[in-house]
Protein backbone atom coordinates (compact mmCIF):
# COMPACT_ATOMS: atom_id res chain seq x y z
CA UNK A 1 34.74 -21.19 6.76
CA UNK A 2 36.14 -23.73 4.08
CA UNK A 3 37.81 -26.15 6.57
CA UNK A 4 36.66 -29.72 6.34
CA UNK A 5 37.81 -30.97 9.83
CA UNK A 6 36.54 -27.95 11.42
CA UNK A 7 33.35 -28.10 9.25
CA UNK A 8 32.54 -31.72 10.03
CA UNK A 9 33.31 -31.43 13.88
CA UNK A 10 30.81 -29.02 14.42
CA UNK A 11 28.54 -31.08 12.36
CA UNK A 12 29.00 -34.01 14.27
CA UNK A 13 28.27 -32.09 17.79
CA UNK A 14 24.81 -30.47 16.40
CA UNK A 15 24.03 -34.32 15.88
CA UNK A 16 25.03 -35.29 19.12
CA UNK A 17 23.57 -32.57 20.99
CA UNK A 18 20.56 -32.10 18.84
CA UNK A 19 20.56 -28.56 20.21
CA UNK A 20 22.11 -25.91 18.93
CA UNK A 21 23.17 -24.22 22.20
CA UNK A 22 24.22 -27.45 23.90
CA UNK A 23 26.60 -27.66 20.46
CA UNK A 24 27.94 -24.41 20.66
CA UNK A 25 29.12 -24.62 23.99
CA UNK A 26 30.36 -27.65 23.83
CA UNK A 27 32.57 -26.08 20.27
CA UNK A 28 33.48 -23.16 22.34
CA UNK A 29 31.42 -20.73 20.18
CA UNK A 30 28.61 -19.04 20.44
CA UNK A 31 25.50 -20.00 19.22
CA UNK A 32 24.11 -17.40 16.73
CA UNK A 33 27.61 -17.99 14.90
CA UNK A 34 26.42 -21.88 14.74
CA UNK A 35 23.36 -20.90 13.74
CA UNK A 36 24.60 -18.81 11.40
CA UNK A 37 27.26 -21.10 10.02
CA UNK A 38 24.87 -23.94 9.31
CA UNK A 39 22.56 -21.89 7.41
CA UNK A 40 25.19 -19.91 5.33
CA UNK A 41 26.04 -23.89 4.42
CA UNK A 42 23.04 -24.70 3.11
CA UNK A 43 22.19 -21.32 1.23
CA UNK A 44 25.78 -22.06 -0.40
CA UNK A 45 24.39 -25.58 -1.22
CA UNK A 46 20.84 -24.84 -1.83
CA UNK A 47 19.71 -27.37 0.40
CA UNK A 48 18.51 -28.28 3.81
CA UNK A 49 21.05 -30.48 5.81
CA UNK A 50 20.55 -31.05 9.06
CA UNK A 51 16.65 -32.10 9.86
CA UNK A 52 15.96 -29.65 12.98
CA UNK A 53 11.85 -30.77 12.71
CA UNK A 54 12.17 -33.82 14.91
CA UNK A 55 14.64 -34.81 17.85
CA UNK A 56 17.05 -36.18 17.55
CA UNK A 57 19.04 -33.99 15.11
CA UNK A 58 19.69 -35.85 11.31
CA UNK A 59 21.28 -35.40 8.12
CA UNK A 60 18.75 -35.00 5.53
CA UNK A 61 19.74 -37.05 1.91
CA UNK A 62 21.56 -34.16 0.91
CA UNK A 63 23.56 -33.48 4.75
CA UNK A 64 24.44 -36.75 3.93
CA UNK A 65 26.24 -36.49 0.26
CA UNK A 66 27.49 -32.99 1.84
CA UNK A 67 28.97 -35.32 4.88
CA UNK A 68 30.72 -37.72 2.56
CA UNK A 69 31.74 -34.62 0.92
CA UNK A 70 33.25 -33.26 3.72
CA UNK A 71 35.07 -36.49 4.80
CA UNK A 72 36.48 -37.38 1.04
CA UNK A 73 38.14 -33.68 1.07
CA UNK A 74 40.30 -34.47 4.65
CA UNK A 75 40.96 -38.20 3.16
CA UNK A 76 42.43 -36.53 0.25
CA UNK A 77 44.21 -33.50 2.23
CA UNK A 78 46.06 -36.19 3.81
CA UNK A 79 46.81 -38.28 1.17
CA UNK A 80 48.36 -35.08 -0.51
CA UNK A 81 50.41 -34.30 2.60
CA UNK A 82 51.80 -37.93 2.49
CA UNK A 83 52.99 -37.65 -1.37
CA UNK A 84 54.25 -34.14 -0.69
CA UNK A 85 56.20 -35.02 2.30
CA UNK A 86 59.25 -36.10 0.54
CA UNK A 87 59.28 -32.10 -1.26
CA UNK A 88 58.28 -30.40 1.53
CA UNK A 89 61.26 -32.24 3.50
CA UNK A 90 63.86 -33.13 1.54
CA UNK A 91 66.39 -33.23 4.27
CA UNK A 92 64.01 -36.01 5.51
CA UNK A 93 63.99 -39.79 4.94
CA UNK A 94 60.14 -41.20 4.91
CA UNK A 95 59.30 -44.96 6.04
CA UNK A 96 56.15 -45.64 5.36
CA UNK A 97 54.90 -48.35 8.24
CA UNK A 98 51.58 -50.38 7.68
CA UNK A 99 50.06 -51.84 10.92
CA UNK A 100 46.93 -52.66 12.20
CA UNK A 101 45.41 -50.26 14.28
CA UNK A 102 44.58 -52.26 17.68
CA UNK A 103 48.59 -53.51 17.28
CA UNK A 104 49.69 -49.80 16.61
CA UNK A 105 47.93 -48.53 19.96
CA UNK A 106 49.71 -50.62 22.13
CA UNK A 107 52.90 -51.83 20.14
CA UNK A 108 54.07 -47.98 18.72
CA UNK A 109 54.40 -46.59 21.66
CA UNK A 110 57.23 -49.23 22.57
CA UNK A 111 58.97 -48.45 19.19
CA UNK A 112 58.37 -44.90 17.83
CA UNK A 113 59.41 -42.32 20.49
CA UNK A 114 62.86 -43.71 21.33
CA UNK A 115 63.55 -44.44 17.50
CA UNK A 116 62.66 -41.01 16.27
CA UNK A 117 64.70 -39.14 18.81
CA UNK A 118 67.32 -41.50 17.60
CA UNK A 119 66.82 -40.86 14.55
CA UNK A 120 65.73 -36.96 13.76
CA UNK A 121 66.21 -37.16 10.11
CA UNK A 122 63.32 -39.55 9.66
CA UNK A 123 59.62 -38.87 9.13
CA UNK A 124 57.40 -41.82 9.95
CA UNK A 125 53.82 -42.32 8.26
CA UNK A 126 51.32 -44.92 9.46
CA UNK A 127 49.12 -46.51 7.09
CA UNK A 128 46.37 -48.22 9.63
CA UNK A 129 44.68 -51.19 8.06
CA UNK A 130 43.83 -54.63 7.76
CA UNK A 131 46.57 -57.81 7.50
CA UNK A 132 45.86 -58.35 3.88
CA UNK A 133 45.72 -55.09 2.62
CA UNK A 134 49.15 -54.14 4.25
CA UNK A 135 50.59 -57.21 2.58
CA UNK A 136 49.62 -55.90 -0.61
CA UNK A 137 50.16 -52.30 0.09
CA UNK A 138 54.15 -54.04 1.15
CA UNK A 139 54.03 -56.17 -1.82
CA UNK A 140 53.56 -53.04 -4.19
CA UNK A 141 56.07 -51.16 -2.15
CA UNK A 142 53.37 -48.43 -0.88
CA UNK A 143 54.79 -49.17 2.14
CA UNK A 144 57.82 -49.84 3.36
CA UNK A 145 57.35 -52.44 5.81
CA UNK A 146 54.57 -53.83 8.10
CA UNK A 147 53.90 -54.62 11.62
CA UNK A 148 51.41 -57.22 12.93
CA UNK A 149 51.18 -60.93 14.33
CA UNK A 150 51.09 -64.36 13.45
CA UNK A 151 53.97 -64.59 10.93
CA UNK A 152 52.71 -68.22 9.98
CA UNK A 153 49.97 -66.73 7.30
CA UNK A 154 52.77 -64.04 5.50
CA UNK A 155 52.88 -64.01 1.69
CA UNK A 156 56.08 -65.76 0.80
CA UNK A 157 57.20 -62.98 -0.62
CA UNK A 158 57.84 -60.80 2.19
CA UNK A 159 60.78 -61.44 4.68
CA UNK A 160 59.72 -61.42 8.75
CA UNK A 161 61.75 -60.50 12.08
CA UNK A 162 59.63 -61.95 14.88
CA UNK A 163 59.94 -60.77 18.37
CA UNK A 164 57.85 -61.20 22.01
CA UNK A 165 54.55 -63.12 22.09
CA UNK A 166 51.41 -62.57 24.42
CA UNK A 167 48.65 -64.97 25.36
CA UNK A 168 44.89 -65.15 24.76
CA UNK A 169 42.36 -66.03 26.70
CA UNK A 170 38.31 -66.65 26.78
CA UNK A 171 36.66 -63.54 28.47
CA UNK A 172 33.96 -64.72 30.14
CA UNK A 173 31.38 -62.27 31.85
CA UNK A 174 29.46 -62.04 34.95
CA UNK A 175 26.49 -62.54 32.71
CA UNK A 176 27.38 -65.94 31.60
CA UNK A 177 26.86 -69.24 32.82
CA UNK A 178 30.43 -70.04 33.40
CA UNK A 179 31.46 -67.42 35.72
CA UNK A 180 33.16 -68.13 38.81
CA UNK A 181 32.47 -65.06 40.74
CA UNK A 182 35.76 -63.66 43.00
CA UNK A 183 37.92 -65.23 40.45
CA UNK A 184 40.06 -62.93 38.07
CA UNK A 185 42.85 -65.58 36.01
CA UNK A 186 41.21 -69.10 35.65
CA UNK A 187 43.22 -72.80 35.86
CA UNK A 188 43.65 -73.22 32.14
CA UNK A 189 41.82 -76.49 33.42
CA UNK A 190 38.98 -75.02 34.53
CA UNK A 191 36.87 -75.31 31.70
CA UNK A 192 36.64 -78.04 28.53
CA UNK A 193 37.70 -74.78 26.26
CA UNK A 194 35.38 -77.23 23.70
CA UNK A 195 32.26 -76.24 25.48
CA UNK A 196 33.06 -72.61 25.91
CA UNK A 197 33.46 -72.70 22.33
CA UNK A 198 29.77 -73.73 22.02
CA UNK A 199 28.43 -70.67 23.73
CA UNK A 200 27.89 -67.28 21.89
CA UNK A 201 30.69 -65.13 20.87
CA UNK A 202 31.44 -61.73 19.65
CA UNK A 203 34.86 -61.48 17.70
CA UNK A 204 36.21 -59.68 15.42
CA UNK A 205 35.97 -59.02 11.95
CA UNK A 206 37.62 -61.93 8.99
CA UNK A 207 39.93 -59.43 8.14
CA UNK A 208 41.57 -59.44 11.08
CA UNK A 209 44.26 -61.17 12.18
CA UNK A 210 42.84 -62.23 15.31
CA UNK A 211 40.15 -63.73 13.83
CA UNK A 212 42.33 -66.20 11.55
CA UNK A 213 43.60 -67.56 15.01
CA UNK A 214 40.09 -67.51 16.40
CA UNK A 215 38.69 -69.77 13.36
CA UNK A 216 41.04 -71.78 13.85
CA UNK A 217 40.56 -72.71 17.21
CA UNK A 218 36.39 -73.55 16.48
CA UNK A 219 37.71 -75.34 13.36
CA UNK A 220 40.16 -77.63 15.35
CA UNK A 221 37.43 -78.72 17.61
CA UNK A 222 35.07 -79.04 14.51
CA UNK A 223 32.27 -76.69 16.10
CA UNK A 224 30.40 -74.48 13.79
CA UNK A 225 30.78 -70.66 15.87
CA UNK A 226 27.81 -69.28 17.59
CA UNK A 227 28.89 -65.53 16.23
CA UNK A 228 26.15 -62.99 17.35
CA UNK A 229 28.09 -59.98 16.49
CA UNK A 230 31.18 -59.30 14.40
CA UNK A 231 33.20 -55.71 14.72
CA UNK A 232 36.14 -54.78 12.73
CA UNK A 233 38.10 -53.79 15.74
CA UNK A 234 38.91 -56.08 18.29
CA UNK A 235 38.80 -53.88 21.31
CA UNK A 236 35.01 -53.32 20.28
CA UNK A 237 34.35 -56.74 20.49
CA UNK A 238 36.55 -57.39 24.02
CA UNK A 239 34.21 -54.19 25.42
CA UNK A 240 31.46 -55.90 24.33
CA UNK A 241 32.41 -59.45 25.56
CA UNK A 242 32.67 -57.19 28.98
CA UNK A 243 29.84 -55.78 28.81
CA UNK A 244 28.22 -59.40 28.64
CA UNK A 245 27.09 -59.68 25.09
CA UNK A 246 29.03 -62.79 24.79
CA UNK A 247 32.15 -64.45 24.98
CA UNK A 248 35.43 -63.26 23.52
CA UNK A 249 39.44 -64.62 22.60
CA UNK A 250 41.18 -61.42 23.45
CA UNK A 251 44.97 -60.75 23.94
CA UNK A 252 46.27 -59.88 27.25
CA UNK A 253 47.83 -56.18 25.39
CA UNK A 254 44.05 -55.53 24.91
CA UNK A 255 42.59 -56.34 28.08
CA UNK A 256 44.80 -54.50 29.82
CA UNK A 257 43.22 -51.08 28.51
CA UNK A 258 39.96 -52.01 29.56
CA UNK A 259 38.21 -50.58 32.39
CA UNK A 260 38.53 -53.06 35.62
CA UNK A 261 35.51 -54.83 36.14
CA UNK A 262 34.35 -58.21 37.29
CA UNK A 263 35.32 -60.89 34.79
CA UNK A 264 37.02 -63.96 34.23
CA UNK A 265 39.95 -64.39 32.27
CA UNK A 266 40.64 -68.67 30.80
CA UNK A 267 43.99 -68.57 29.26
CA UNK A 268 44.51 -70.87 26.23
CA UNK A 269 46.98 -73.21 25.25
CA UNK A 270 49.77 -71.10 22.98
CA UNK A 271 49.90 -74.44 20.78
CA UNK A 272 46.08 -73.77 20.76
CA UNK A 273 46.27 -70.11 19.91
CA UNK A 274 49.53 -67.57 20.09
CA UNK A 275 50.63 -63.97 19.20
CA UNK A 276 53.83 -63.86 17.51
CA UNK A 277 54.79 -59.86 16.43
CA UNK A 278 56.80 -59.16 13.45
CA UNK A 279 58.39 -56.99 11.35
CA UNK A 280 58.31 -57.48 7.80
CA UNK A 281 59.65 -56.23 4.46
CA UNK A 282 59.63 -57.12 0.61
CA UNK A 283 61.59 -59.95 0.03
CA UNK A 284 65.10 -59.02 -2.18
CA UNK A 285 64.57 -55.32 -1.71
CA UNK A 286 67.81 -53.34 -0.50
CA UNK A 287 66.94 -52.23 2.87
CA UNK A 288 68.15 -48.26 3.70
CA UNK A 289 70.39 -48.00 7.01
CA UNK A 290 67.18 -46.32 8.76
CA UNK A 291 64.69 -49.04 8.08
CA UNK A 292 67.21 -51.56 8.75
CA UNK A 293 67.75 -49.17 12.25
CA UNK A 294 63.86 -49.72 12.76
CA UNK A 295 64.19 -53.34 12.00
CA UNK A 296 66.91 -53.72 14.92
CA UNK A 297 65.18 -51.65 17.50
CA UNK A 298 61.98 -53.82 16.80
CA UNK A 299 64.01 -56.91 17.86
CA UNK A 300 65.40 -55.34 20.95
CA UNK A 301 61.78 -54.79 22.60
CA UNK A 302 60.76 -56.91 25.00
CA UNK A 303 56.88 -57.33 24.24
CA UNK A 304 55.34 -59.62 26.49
CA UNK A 305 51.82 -57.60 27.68
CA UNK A 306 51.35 -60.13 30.87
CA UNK A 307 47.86 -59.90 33.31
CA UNK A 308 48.11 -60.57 37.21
């Protein structure tokens, strides 16, 4: 079997099952072809690379370069698919969109389906990744425009179509201090959001562009952040928030997907801290009648993620 995605799955359930029945049945094989597999690997690599000795299961060094290995051939199977795309469809028009992926869960949903069966001569691909890296990636024309929020911290030149807006607010946990048990939505007066600021948070990584806003906020009241843990997605660090690890500025589109449980919500001031969504492009590039299609169906959404 020479198929990486195939090849690391079943890797990845042997380490979480550290068993290799338990893996097998949860692959839907059996388990002397597992068995089998895994050591037909390692004759072809000369090399031990799973550590069966001790529980749980690990990659030995060398499981570990053959990992990598394993994950640099499907990076670059689907970077080839991308740049063949426009010769294996050549009745097809690509636009490349750039977006962060917490935005992209929520926001693509609203956009993509109704504008591809609008538009069946276009391919979409996604390129999921952090605010500045899509600006360059737009600024080099790797992509062909990018989606994400807070239009006020854009490279000047890129052009921007903003539409809808959501709120943030402090999630605050059962496990801290200020919760106001069989409360759900808070009085924005509730709290001095000052002092909430002083207690510890999780947040996301710098890169992100929640985190700009975030900063901002503990830099306006000229408090130096309490950060016990930083995660590069933001939905980590709302689960976490939930889970009690901290506090949290989340955005309503966020906290909607998490599971219900007991926690209190402190909406901020928008002039405090805002979502804005855009839409934006190279600046002086000719826009092609699709893009410009996407562009205007972007605009018509009505994104306003609200919490009751």
């Amino acid at each position: 079997m020479k198929n990486p995605e195939i090849l690391l799955h079943y890797l990845d359930a042997l380490l979480k099952e550290s068993n290799f029945t338990r893996a097998a049945h949860e692959l839907y094989i059996s388990q002397p072809y597992l068995t089998q597999l895994i050591k037909r690997i390692e004759k072809q690599l000369g090399a031990t690379i799973i550590n069966r000795n001790n529980l749980p299961f690990t990659l030995t060094e060398a499981g570990l370069i053959y990992y990598k290995y394993l994950e640099t051939a499907i990076s670059n199977k689907q970077n080839l698919t991308q740049k063949l795309t426009p010769y294996v469809h050549p009745d097809k028009e690509i636009i490349r969109i750039g977006i962060l992926e917490s935005l992209g869960t929520f926001l693509l949903p609203e956009l993509l389906p109704n504008f591809l069966t609008d538009n069946t001569n276009i391919k979409v691909q996604l390129f999921e990744s952090f605010p500045r890296k899509n600006e360059a990636q737009l600024l080099h024309e790797q992509i062909d425009c990018y989606i994400g929020q807070t239009p006020e911290s854009l490279n000047h030149g890129l052009d921007f179509y903003v539409n809808g807006s959501e709120k943030y607010f402090v999630i605050i946990p059962p496990a801290s201090p200020y919760f106001k048990k069989g409360k759900f939505i808070l009085d924005p007066e509730e709290y001095d959001i000052k002092e909430l600021l002083k207690e510890p948070f999780v947040v996301s990584s710098a890169n992100s562009a929640i985190r700009h806003q975030v900063d901002g906020a503990f830099q306006k009241f000229h408090i130096k952040p309490n950060i016990i843990l930083e995660s590069n997605s933001i939905i980590t660090a709302t689960n976490l928030a939930i889970k009690g690890l901290g506090l949290t500025i989340s955005a309503a589109s966020i906290i909607k997907r998490m599971a219900q449980t007991p926690i209190n919500l402190l909406p901020l001031d928008p002039q405090l801290i805002e979502i804005k969504y855009f839409i934006a492009v190279k600046h002086g590039k000719k826009l092609s009648p699709s893009l410009s299609n996407l562009i205007t169906k972007f605009q018509e959404l009505q994104i306003q993620p609200i919490i009751r």
